[in-house]
C-alpha atoms as a PDB file:
ATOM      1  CA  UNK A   1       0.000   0.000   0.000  1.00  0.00           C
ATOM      2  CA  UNK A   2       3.047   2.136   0.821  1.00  0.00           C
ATOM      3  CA  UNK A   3       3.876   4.805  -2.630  1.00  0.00           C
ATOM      4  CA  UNK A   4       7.303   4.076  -0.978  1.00  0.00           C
ATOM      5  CA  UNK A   5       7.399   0.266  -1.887  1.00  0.00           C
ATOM      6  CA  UNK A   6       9.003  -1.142  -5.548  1.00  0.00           C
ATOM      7  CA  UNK A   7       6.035  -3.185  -5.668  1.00  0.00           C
ATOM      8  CA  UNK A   8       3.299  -0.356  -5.224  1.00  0.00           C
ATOM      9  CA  UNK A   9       2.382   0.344  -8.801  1.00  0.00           C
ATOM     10  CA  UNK A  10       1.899  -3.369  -9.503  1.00  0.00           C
ATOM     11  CA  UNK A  11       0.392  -4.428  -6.275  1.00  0.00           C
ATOM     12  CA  UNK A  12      -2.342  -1.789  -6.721  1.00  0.00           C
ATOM     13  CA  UNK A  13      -3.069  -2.923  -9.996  1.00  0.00           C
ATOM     14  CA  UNK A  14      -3.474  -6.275  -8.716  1.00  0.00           C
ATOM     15  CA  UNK A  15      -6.031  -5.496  -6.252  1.00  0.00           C
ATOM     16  CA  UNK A  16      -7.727  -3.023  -8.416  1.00  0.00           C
ATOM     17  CA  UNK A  17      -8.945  -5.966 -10.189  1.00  0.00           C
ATOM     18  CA  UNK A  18      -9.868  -8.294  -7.598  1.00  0.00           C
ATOM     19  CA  UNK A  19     -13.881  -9.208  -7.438  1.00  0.00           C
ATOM     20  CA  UNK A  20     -14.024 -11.339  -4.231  1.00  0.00           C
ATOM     21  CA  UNK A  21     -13.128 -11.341  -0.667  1.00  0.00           C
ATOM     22  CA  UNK A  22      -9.487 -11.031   0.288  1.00  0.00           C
ATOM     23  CA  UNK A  23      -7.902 -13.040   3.295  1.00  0.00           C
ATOM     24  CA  UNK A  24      -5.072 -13.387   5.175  1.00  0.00           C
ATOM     25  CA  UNK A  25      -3.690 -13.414   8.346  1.00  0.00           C
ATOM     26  CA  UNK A  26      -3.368 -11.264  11.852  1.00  0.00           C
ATOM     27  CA  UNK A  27      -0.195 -12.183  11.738  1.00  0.00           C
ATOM     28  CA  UNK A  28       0.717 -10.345   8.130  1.00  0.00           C
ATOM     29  CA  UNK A  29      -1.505  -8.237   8.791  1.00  0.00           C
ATOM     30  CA  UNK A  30      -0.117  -6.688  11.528  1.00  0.00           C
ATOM     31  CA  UNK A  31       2.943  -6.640   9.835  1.00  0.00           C
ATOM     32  CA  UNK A  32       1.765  -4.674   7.163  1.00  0.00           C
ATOM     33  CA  UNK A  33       0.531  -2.257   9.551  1.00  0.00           C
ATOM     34  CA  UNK A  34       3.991  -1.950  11.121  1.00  0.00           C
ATOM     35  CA  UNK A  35       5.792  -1.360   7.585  1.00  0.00           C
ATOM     36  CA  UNK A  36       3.136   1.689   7.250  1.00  0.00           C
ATOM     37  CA  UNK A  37       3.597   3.400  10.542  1.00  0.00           C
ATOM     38  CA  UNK A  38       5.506   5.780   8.430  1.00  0.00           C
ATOM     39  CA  UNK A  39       3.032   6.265   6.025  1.00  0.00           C
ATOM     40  CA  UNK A  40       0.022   7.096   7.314  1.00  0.00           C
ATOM     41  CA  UNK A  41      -2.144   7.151   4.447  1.00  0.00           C
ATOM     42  CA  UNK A  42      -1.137   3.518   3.633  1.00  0.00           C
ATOM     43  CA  UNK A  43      -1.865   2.478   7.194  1.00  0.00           C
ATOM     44  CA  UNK A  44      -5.589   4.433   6.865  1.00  0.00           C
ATOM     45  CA  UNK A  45      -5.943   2.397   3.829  1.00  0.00           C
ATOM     46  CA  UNK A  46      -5.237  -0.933   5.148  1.00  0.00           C
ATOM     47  CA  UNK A  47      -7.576  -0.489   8.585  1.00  0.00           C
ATOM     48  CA  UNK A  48     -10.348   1.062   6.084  1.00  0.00           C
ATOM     49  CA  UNK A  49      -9.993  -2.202   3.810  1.00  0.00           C
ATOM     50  CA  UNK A  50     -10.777  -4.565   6.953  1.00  0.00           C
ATOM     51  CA  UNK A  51     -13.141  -2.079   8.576  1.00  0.00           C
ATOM     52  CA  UNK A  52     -15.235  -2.326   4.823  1.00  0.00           C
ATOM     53  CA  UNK A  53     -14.858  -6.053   4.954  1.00  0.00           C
ATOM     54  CA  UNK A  54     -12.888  -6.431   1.433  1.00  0.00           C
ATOM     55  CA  UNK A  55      -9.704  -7.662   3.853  1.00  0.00           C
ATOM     56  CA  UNK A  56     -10.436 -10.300   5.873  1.00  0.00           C
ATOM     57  CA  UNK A  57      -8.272 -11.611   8.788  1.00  0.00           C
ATOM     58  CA  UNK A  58      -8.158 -15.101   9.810  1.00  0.00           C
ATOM     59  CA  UNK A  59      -6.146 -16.289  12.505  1.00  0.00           C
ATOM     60  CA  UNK A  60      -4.161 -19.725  11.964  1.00  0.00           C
ATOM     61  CA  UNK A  61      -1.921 -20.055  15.206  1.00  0.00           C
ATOM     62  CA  UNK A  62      -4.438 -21.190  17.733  1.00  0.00           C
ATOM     63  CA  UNK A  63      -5.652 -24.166  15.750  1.00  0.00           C
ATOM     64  CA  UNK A  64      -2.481 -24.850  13.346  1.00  0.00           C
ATOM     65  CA  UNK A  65       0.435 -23.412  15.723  1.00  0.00           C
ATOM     66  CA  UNK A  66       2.154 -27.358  15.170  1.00  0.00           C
ATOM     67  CA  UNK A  67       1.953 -26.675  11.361  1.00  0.00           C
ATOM     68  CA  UNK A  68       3.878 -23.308  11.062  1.00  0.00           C
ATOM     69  CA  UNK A  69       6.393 -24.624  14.293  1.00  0.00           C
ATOM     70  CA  UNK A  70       6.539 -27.267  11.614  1.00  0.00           C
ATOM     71  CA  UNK A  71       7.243 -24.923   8.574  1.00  0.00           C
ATOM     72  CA  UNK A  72       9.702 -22.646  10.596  1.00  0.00           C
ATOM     73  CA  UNK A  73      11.925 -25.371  11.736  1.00  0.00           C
ATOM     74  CA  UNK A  74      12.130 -26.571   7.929  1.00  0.00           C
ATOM     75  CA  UNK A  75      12.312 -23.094   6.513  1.00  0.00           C
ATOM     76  CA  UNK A  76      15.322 -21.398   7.963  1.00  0.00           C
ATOM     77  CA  UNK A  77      14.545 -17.850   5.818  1.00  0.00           C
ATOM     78  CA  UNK A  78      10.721 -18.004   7.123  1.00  0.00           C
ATOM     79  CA  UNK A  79       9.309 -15.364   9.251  1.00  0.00           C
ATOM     80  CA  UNK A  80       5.755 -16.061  10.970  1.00  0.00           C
ATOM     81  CA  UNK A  81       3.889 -14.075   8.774  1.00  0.00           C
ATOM     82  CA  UNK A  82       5.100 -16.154   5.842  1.00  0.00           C
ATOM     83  CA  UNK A  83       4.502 -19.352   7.897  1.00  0.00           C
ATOM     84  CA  UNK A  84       0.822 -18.379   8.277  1.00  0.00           C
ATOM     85  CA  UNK A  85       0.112 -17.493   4.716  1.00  0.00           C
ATOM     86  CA  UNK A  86       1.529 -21.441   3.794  1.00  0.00           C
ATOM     87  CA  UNK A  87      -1.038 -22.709   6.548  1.00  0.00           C
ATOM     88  CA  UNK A  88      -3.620 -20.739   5.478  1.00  0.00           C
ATOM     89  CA  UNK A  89      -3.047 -21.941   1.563  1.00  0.00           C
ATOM     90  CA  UNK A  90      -2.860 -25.596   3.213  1.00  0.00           C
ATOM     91  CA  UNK A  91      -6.536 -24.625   4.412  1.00  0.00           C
ATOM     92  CA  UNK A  92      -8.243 -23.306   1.488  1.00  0.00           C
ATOM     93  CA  UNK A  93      -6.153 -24.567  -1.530  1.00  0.00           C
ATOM     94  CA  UNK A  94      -8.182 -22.676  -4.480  1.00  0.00           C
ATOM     95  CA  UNK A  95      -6.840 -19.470  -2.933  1.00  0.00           C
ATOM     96  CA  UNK A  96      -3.757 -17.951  -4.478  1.00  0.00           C
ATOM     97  CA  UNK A  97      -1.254 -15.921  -2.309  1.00  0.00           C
ATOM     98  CA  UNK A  98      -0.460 -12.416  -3.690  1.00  0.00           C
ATOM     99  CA  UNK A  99       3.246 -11.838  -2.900  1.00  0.00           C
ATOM    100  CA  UNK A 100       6.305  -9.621  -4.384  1.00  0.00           C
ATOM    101  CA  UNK A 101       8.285 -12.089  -2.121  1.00  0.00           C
ATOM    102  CA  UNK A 102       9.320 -14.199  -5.228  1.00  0.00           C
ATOM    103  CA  UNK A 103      12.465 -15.177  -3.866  1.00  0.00           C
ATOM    104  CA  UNK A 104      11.303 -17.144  -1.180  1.00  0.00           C
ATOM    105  CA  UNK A 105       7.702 -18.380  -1.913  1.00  0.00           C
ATOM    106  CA  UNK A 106       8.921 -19.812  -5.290  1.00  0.00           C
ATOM    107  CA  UNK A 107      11.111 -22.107  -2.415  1.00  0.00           C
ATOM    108  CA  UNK A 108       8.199 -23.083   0.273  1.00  0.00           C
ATOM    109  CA  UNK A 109       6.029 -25.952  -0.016  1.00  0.00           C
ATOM    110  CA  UNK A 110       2.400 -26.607   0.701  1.00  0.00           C
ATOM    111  CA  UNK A 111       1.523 -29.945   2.173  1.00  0.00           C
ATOM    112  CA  UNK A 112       5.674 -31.116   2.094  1.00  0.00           C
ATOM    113  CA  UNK A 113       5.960 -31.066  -1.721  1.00  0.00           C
ATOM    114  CA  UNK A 114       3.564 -28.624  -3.695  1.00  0.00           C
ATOM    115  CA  UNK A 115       4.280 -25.273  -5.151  1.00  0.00           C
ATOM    116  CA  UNK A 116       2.282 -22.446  -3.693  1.00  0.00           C
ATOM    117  CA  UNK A 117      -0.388 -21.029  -6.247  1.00  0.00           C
ATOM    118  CA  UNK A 118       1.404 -17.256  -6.674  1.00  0.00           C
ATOM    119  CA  UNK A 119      -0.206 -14.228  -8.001  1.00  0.00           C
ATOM    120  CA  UNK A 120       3.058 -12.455  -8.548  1.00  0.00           C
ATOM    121  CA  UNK A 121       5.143  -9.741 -10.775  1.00  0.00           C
END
């Protein structure tokens, strides 16, 4: 959301065109919060996005903590925010993660040996 990030301009093309629900996690969320602080605008935009219901958070660490302890321990470059998103594509396996994080979700696995479905530049 941040004017400030490489990925901006194609990021908010992406979700320009997006007709259904977007999910994902507390966990990234929160992060994505934090990267904004320093942007307020891009912060307002994020809270107004789950406050209008077109972001949706789901939490995964309560029920699927093992999984992403799992993920972590075989992912040495994986942060918890990553972790979640992998569960959370485990869960619902139509969905497609929306990343500029090529480098490393081009590596992870869903379910031990399948490639994550990427929307990506």
């Amino acid at each position: 959301m941040s004017v400030r990030d490489q990925g901006h301009t194609w990021s908010a093309r992406v979700v320009a065109t997006l007709d259904e629900p977007v999910f994902t996690t507390e966990v990234v969320f929160g992060e994505a919060c934090r990267l904004s602080k320093e942007e307020r605008a891009a912060l307002l935009v994020l809270v107004r996005m789950v406050s209008e219901r077109r972001l949706n958070l789901l939490s995964v660490w309560s029920d699927h903590g093992a999984r992403a302890a799992t993920l972590l321990s075989q992912y040495p470059q994986m942060d918890a925010g990553e972790a979640s998103l992998v569960v959370l594509s485990e869960l619902h396996p139509k969905a497609k993660i929306i990343t500029t994080d090529v480098r490393d979700f081009t590596v992870y696995r869903r379910f031990g040996t399948e490639r994550l479905p990427l929307i990506r530049p």
